[in-house]
N, C-alpha and C. Protein backbone atom coordinates (compact mmCIF):
# COMPACT_ATOMS: atom_id res chain seq x y z
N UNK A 1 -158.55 130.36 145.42
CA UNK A 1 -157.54 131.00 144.61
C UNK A 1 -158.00 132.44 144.35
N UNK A 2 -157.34 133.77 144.42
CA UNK A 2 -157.27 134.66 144.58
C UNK A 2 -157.47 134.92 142.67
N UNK A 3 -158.74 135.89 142.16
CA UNK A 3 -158.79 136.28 141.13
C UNK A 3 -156.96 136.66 140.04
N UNK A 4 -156.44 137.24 140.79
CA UNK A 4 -155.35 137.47 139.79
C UNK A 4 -154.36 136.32 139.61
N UNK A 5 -154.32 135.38 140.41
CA UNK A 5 -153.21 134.65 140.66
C UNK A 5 -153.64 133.24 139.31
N UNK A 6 -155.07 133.50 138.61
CA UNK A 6 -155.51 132.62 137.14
C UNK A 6 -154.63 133.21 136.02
N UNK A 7 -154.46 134.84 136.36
CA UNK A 7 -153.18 134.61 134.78
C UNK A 7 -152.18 134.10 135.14
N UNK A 8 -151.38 133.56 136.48
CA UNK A 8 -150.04 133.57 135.82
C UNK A 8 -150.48 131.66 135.99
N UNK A 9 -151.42 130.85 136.46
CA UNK A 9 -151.62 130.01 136.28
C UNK A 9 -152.21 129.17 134.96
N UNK A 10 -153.47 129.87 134.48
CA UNK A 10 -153.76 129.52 133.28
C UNK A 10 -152.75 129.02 131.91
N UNK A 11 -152.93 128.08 131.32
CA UNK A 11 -152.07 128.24 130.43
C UNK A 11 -152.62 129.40 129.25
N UNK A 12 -151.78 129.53 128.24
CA UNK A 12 -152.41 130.96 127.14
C UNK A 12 -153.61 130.35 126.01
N UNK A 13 -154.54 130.88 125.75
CA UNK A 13 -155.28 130.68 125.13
C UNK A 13 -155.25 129.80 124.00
N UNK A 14 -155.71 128.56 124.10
CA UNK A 14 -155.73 127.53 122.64
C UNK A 14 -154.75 126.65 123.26
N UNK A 15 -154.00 126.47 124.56
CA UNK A 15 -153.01 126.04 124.60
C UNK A 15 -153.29 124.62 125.78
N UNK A 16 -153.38 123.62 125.65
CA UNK A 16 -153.31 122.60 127.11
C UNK A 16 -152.36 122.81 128.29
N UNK A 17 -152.76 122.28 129.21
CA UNK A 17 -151.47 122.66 129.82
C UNK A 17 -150.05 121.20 129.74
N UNK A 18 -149.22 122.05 129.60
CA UNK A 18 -148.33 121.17 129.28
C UNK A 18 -147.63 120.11 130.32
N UNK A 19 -146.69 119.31 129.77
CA UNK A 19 -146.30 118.54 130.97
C UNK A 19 -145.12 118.29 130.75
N UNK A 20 -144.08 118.50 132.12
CA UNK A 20 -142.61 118.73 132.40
C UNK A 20 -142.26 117.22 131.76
N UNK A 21 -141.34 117.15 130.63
CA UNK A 21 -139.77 116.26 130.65
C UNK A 21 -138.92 116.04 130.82
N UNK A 22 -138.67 116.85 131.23
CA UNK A 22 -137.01 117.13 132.04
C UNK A 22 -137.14 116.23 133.03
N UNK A 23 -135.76 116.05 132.84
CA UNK A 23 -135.36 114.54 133.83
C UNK A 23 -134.72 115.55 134.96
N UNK A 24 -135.53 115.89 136.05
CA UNK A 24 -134.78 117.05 136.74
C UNK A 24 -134.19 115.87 138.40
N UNK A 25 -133.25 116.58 138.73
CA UNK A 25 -131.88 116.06 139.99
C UNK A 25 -132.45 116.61 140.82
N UNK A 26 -132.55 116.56 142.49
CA UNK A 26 -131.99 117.53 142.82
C UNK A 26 -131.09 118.14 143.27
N UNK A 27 -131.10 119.75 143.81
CA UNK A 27 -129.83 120.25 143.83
C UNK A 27 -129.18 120.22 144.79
N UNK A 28 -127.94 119.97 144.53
CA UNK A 28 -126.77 119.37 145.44
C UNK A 28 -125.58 119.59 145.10
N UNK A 29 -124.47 119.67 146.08
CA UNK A 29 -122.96 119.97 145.55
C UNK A 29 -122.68 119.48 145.06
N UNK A 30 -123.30 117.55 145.54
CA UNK A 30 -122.40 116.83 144.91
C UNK A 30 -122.82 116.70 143.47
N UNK A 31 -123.74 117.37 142.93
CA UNK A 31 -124.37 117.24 141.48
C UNK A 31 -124.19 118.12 140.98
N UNK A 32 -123.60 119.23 141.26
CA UNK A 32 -122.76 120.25 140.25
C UNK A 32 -121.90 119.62 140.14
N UNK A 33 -120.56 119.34 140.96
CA UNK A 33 -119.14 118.77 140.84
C UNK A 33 -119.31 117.79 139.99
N UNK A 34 -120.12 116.70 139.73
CA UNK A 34 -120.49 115.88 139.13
C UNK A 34 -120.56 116.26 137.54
N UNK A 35 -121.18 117.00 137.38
CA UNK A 35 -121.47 117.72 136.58
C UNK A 35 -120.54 118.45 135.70
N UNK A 36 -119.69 119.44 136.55
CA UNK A 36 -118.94 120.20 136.13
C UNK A 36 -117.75 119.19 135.51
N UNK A 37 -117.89 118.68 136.90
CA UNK A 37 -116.49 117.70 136.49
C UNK A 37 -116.33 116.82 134.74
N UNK A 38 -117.93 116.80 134.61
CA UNK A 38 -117.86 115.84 133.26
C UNK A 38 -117.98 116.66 131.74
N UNK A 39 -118.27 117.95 132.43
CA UNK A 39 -118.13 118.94 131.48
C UNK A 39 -119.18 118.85 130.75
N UNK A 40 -120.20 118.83 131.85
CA UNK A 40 -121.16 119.29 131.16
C UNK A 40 -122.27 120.72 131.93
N UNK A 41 -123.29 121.22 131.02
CA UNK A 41 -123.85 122.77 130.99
C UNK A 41 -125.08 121.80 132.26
N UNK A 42 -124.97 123.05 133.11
CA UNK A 42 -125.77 123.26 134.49
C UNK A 42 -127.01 124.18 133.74
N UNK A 43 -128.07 123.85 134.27
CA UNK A 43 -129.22 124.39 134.43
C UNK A 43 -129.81 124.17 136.07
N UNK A 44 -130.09 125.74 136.79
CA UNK A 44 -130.04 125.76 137.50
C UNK A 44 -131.70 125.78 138.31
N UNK A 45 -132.84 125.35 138.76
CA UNK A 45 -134.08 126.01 138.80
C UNK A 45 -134.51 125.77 140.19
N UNK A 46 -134.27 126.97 140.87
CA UNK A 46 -134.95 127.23 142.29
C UNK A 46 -136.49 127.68 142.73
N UNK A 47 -136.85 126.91 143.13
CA UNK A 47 -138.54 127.36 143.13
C UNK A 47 -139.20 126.98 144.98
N UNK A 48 -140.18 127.09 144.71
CA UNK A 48 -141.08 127.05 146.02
C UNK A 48 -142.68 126.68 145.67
N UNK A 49 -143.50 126.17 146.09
CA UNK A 49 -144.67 126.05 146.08
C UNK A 49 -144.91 126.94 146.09
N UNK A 50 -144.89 128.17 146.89
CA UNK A 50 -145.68 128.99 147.46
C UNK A 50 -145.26 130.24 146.42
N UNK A 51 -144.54 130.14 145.62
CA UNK A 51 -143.60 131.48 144.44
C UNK A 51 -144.40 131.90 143.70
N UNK A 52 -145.67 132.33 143.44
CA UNK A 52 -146.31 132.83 142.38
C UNK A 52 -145.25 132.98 140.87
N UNK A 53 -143.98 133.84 141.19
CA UNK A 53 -143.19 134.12 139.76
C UNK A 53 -142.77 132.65 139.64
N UNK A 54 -142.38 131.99 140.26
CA UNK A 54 -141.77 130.51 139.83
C UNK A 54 -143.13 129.90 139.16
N UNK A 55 -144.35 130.06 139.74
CA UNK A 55 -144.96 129.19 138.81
C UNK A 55 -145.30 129.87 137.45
N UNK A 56 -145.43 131.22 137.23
CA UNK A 56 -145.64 131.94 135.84
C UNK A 56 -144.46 131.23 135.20
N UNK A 57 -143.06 131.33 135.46
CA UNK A 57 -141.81 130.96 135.32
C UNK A 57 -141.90 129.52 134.91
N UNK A 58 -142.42 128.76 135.33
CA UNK A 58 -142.06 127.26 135.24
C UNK A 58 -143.58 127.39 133.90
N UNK A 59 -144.77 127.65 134.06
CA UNK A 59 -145.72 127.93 132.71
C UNK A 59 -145.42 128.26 131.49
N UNK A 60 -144.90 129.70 132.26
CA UNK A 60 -144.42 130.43 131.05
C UNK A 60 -143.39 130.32 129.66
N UNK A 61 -142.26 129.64 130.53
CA UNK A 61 -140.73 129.39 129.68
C UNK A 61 -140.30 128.27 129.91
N UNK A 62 -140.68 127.35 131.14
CA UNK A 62 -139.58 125.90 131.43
C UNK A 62 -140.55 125.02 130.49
N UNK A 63 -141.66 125.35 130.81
CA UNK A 63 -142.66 124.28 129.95
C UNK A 63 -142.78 124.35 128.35
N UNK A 64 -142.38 125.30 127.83
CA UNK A 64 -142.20 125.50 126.50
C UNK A 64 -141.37 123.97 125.82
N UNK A 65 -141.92 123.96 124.45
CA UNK A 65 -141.26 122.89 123.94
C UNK A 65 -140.20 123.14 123.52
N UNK A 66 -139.77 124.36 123.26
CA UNK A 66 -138.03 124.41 122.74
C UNK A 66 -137.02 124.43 124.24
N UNK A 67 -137.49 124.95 125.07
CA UNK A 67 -137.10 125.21 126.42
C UNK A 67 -136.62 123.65 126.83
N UNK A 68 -137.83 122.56 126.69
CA UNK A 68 -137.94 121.54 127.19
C UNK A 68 -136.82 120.47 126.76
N UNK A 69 -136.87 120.80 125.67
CA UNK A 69 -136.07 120.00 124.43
C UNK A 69 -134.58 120.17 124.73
N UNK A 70 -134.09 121.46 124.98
CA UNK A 70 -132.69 121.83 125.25
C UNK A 70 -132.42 121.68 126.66
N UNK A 71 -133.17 121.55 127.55
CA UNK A 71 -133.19 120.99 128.77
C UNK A 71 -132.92 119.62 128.69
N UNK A 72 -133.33 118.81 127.90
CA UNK A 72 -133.37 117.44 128.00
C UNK A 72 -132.31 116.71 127.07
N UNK A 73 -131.25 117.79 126.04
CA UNK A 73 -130.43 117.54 126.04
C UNK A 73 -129.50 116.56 126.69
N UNK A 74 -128.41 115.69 126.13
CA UNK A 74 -127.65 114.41 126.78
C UNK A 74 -126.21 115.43 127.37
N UNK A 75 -126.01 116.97 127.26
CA UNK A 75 -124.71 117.20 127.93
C UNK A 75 -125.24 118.43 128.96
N UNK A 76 -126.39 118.31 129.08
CA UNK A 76 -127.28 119.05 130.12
C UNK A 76 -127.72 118.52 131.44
N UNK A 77 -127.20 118.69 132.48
CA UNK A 77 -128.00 118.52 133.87
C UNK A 77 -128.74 119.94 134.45
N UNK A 78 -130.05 119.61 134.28
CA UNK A 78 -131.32 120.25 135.17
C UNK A 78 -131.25 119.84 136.74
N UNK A 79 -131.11 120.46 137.17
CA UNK A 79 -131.27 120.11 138.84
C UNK A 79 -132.09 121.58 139.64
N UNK A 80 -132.87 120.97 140.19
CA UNK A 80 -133.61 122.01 141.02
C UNK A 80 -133.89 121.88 142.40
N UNK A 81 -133.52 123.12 142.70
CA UNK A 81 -133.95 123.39 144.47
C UNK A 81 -135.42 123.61 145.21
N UNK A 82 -135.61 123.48 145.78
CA UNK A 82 -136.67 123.58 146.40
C UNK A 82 -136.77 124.23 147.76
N UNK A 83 -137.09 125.91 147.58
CA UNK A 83 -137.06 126.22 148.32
C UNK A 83 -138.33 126.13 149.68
N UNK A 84 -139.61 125.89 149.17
CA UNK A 84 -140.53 125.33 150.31
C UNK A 84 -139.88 124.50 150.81
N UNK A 85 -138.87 122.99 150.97
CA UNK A 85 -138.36 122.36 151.82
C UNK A 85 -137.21 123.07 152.35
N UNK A 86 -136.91 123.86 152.35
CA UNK A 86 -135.83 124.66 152.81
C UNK A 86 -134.44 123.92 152.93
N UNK A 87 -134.08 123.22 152.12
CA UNK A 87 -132.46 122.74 152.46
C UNK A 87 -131.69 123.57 151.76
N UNK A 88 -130.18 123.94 152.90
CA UNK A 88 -129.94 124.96 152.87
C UNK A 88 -128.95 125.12 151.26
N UNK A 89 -128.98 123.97 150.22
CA UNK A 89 -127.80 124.98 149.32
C UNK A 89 -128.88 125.49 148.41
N UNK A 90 -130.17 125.41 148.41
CA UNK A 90 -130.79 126.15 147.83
C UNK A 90 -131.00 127.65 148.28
N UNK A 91 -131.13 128.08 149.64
CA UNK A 91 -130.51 129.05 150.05
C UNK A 91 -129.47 130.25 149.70
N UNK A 92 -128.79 129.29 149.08
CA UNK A 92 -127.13 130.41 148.36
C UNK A 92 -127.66 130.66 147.36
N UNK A 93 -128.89 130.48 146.33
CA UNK A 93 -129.13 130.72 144.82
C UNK A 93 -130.42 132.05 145.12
């Protein structure tokens, strides 16, 4: 691991590292329409293994406990793409 690439990994000082609750989908047409259709709020999260900002991003703010909490909301679908597997509707985001 490359010296700079410990801040955006580390968690912040005094802090454990945390661990994802989000009941995350993934992303798919048919899980927006799904979604939309039931009227409920999209959360959208495109990432990659290889994203340095996605992982500061996913440390920084998805892992937060208020973040987490409103994510895990009952009129909320989280669904995320994955762009290291490359399927393509993650592509359009």
């Amino acid at each position: 691991m490359s010296p700079g690439s410990s801040l955006f990994l580390s968690p912040p000082d005094g802090q454990a590292l945390r661990r994802d609750r989000v009941n995350w989908q993934p992303l798919s047409e048919q899980a927006i329409s799904d979604a939309l259709a039931s009227n409920k709020r999209l959360f959208i999260d495109v990432t990659a293994d290889w994203c340095v900002t996605c992982k500061a991003n996913k440390y920084n703010v998805l892992l937060r406990d208020d973040v987490q909490s409103a994510l895990s909301e009952p009129d909320v679908v989280a669904l995320r793409g994955d762009w290291s597997r490359r399927r393509p509707l993650s592509a359009v985001f």
